[in-house]
N, C-alpha and C. Protein backbone atom coordinates (compact mmCIF):
# COMPACT_ATOMS: atom_id res chain seq x y z
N UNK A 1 107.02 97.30 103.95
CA UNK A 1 106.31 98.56 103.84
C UNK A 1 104.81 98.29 103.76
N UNK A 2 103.93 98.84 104.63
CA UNK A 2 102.64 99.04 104.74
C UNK A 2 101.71 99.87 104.04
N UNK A 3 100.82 99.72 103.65
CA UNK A 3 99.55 100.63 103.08
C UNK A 3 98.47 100.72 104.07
N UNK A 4 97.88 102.33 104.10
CA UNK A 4 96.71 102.06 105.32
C UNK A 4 95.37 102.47 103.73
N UNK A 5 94.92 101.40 103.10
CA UNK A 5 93.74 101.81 102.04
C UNK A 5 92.67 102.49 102.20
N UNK A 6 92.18 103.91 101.99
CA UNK A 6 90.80 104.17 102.41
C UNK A 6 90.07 104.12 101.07
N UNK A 7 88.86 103.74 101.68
CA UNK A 7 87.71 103.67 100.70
C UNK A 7 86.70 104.17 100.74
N UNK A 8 86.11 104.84 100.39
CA UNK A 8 84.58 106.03 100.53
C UNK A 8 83.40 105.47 99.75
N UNK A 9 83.91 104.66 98.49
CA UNK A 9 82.61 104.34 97.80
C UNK A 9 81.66 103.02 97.73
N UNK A 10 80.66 103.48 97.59
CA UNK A 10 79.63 101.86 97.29
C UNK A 10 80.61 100.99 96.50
N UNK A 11 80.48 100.12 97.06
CA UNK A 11 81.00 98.65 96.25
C UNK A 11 79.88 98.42 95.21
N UNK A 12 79.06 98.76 95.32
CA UNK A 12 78.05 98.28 94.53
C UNK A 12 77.79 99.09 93.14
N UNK A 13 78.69 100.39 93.38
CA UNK A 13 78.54 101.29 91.67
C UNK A 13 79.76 101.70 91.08
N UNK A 14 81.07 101.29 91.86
CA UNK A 14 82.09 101.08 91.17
C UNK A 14 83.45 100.25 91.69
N UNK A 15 84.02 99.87 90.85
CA UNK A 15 85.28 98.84 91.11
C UNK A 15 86.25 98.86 92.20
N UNK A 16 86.22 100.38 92.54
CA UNK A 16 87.44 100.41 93.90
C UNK A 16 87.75 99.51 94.44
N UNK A 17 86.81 98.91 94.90
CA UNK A 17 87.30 97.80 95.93
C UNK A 17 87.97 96.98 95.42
N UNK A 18 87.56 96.51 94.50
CA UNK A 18 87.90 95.24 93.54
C UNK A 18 89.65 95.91 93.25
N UNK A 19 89.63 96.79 92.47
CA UNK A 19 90.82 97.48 92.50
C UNK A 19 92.10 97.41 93.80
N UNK A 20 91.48 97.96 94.90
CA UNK A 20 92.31 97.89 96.04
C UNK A 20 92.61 96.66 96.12
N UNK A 21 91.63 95.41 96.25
CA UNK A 21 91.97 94.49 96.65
C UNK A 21 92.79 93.34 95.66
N UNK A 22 93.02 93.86 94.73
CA UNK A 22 93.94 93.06 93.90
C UNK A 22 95.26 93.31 94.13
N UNK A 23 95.30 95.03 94.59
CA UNK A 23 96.71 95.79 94.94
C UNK A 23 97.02 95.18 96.39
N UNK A 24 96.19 95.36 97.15
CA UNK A 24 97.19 94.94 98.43
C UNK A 24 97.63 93.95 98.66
N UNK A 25 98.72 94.32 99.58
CA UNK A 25 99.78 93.49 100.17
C UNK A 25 99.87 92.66 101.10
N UNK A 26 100.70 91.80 101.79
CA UNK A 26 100.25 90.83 102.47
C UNK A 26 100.35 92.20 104.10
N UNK A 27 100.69 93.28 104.33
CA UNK A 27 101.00 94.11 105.25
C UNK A 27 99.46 95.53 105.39
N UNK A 28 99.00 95.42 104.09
CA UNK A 28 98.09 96.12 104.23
C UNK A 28 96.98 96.08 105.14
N UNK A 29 96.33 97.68 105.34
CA UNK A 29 95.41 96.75 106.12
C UNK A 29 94.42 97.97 105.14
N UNK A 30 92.78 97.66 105.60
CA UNK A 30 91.65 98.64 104.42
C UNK A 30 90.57 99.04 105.63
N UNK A 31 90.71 100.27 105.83
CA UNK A 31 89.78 101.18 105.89
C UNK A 31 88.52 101.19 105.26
N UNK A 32 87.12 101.34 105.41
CA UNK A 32 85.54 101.20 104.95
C UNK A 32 85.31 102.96 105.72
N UNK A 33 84.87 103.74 104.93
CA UNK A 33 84.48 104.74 105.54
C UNK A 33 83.21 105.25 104.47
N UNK A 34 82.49 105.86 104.94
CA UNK A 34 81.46 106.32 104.18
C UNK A 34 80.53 105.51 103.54
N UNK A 35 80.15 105.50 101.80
CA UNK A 35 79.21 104.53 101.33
C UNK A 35 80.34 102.68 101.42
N UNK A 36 81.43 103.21 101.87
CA UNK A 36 82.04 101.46 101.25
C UNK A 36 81.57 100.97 102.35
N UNK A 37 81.68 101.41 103.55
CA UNK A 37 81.21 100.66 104.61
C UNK A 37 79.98 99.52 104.26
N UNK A 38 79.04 99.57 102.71
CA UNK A 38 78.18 98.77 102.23
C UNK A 38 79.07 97.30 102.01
N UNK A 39 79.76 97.55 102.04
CA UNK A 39 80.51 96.10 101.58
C UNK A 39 79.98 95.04 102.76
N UNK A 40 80.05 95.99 103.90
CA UNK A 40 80.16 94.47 104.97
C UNK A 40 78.57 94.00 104.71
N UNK A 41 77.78 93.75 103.90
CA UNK A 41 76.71 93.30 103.95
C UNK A 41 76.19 92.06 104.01
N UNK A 42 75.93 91.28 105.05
CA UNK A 42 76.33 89.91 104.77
C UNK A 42 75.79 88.85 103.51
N UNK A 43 76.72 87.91 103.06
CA UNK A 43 76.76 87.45 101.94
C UNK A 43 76.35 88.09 100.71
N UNK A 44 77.04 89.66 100.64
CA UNK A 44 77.37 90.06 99.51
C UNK A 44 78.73 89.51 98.72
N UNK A 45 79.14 89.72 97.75
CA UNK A 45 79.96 89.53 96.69
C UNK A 45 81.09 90.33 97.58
N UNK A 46 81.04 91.74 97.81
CA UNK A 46 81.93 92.31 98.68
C UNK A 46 82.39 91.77 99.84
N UNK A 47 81.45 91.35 100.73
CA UNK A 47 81.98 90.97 101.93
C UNK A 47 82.60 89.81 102.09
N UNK A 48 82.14 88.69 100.36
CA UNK A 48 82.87 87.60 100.69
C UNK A 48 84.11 87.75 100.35
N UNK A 49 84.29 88.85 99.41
CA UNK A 49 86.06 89.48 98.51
C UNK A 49 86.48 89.51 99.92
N UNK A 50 86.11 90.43 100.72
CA UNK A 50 87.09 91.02 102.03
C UNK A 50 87.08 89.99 103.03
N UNK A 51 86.33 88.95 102.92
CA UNK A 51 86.41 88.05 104.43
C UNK A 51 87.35 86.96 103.11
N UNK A 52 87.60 86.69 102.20
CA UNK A 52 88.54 85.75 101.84
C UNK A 52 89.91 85.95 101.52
N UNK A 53 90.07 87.70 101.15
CA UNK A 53 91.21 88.41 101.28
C UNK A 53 92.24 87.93 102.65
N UNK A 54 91.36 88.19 103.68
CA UNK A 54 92.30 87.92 105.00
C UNK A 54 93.46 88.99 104.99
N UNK A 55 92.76 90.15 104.74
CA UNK A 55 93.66 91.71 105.61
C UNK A 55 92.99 92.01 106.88
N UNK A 56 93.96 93.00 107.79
CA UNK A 56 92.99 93.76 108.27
C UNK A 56 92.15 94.62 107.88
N UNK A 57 90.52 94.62 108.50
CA UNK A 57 89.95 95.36 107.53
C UNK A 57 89.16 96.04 108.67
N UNK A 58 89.14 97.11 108.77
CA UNK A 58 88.88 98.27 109.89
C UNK A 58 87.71 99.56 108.93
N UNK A 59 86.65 99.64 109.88
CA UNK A 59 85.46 100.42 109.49
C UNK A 59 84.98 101.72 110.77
N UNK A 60 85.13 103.03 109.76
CA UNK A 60 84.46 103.81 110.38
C UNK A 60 83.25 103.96 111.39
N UNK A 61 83.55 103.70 112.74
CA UNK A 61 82.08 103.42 113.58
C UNK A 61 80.96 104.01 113.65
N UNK A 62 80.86 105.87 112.82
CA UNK A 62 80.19 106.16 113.09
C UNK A 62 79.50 106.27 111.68
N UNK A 63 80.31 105.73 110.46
CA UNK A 63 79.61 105.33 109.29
C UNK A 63 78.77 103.96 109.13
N UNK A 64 79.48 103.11 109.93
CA UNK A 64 78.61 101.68 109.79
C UNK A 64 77.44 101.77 110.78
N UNK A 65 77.84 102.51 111.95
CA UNK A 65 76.57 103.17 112.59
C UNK A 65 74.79 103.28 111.96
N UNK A 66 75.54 104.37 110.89
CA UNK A 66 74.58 105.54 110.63
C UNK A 66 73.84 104.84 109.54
N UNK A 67 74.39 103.34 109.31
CA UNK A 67 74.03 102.85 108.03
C UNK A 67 73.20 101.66 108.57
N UNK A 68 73.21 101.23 109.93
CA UNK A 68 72.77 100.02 110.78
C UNK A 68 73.53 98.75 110.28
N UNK A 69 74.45 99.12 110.11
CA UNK A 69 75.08 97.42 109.76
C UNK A 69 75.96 96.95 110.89
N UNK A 70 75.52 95.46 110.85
CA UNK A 70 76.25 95.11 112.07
C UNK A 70 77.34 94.31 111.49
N UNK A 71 78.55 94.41 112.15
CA UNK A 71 79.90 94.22 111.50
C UNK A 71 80.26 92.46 111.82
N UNK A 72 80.80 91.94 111.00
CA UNK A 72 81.46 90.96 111.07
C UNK A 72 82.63 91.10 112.36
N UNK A 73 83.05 89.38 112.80
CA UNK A 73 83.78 89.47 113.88
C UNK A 73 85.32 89.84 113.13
N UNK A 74 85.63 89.81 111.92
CA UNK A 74 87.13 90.24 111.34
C UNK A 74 86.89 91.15 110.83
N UNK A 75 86.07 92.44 111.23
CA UNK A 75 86.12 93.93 110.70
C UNK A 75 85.96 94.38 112.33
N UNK A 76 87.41 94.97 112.49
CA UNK A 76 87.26 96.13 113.47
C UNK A 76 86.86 97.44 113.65
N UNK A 77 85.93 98.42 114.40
CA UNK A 77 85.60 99.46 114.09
C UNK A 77 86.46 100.48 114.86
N UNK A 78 86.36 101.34 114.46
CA UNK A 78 87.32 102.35 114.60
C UNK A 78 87.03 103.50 114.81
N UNK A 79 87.07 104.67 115.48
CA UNK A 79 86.46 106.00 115.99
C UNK A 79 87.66 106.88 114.68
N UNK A 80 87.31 108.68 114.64
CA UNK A 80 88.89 109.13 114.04
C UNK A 80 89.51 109.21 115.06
N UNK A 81 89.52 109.35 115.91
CA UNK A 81 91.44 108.93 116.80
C UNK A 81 91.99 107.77 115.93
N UNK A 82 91.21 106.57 116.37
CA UNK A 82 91.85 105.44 115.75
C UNK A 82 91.99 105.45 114.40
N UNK A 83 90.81 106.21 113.37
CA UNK A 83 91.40 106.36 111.89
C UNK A 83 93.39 106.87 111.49
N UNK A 84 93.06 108.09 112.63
CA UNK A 84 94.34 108.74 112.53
C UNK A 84 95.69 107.95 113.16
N UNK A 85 95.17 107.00 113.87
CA UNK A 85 96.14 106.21 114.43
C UNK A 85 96.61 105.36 113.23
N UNK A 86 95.77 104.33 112.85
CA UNK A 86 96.21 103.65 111.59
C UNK A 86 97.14 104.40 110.60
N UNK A 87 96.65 105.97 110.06
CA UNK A 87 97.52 106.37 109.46
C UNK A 87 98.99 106.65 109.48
N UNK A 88 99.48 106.60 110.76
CA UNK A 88 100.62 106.60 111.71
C UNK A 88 101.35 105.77 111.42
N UNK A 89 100.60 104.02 111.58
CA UNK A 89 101.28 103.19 111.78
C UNK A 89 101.61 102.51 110.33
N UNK A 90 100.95 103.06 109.76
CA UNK A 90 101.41 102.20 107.88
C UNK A 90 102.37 103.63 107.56
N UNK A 91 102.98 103.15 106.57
CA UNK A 91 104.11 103.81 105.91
C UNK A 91 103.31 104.62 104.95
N UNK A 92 102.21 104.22 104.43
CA UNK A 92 101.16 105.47 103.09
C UNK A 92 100.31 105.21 103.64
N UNK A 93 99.57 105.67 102.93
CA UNK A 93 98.32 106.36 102.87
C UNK A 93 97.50 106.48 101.82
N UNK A 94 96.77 105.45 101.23
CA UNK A 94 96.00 105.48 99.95
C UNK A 94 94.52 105.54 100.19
N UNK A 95 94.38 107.11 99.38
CA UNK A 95 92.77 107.26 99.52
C UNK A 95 92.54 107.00 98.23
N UNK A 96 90.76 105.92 98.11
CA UNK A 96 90.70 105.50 96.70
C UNK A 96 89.41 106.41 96.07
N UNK A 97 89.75 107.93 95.77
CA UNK A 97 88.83 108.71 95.46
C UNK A 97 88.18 108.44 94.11
């Protein structure tokens, strides 16, 4: 059984991430949408959690966009078709409000 994780918030003003990423599974994959999309910042504390995790880790394109960050080669970006697609293909659906 799969989890598709979304995440909305700065890594940088509260734990979510840290949270999610203790929970997931070896099947999960994590969503970056909104302020989390800050994580991919390179050689932050965040981005090294998620590049040593080794999930899939998939980011809103028109949030990492709007934020100018340029994505690592193991973060895929994703339009909402493809948000809504992911949700399809995992069994839940965890938004980390």
């Amino acid at each position: 059984m799969s989890t598709l994780h979304v995440l909305s918030h700065s890594p940088f003003s509260d734990t979510r991430l840290d949270s999610c990423l203790r929970l997931c599974g070896a099947q999960d994959v994590i969503l970056l949408c909104g302020d989390a999309t800050y994580a991919l910042q390179a050689g932050s504390a965040p981005f090294q959690a998620l590049q040593a995790k080794a999930l899939g880790i998939f980011v809103l394109a028109e949030d990492a966009q709007a934020r100018g960050l340029v994505l690592p080669q193991w973060a895929k970006s994703v339009d909402y078709p493809g948000f809504v697609q992911l949700s399809i293909e995992h069994d839940k659906v965890n938004t980390w409000l």
